[in-house]
Protein backbone atom coordinates (compact mmCIF):
# COMPACT_ATOMS: atom_id res chain seq x y z
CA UNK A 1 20.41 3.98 -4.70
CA UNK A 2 18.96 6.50 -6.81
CA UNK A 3 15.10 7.95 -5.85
CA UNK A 4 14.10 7.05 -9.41
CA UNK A 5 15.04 3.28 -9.11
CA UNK A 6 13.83 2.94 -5.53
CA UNK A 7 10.34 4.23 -6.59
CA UNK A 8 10.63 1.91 -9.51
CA UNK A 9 11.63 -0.76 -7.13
CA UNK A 10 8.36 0.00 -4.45
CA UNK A 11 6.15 0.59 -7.42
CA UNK A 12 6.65 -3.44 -7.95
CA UNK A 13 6.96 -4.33 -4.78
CA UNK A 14 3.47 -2.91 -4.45
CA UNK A 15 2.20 -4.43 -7.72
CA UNK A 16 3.19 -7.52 -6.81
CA UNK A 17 1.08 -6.72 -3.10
CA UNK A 18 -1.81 -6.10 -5.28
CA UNK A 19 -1.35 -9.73 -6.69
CA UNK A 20 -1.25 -11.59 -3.51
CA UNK A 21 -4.26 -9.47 -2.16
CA UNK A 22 -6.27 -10.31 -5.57
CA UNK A 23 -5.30 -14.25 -5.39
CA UNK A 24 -7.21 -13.91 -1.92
CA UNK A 25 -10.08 -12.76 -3.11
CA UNK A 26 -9.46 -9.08 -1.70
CA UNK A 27 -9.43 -5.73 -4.11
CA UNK A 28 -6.48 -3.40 -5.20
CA UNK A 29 -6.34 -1.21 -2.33
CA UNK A 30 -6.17 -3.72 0.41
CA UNK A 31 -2.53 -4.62 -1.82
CA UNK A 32 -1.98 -1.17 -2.15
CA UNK A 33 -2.04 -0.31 1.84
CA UNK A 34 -0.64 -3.45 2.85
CA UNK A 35 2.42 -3.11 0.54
CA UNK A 36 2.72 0.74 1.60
CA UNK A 37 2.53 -0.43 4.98
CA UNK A 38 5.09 -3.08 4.69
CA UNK A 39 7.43 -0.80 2.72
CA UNK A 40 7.64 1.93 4.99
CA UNK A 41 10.83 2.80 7.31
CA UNK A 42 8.38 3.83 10.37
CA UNK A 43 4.80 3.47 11.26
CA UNK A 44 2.50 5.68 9.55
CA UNK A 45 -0.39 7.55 11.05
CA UNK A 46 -3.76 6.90 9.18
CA UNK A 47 -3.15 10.74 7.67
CA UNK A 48 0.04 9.36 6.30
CA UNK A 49 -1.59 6.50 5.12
CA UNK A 50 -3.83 8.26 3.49
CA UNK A 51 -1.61 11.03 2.08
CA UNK A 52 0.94 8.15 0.41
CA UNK A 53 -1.88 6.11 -1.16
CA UNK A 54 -4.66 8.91 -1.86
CA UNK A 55 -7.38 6.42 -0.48
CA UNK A 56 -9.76 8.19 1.93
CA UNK A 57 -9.63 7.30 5.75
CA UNK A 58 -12.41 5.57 5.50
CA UNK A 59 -11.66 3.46 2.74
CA UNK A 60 -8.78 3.11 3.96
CA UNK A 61 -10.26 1.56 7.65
CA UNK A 62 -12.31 -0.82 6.07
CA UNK A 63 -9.87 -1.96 3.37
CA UNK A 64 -7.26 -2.68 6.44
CA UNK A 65 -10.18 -4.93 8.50
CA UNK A 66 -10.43 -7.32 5.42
């Protein structure tokens, strides 16, 4: 599979994160993480995290605890 259509393919994936997370009464980043988090090969370290999605660590943390 091409990179172009995979990233097309997480980019929904991820969207579709962002739905579920909003239908339970959460904001876009706590879809955002979760799907990058789900999507991912590996574990990622919270620098990884952060890297991949651009939130900050912190944000990140307390997105992650809700």
């Amino acid at each position: 599979m091409d990179q172009e259509v995979r990233a097309l393919l997480k980019r929904h994936m991820i969207d579709a994160c962002v739905k579920v997370a909003n239908s339970r009464g959460c904001c876009d980043a706590v879809g955002v993480l979760q799907g990058t988090l789900f999507l991912t090969d590996a574990p990622l370290s919270m620098d990884q995290l952060v890297e991949e999605t651009g939130y900050s660590k912190s944000r990140s943390c307390t997105y992650l605890t809700e």
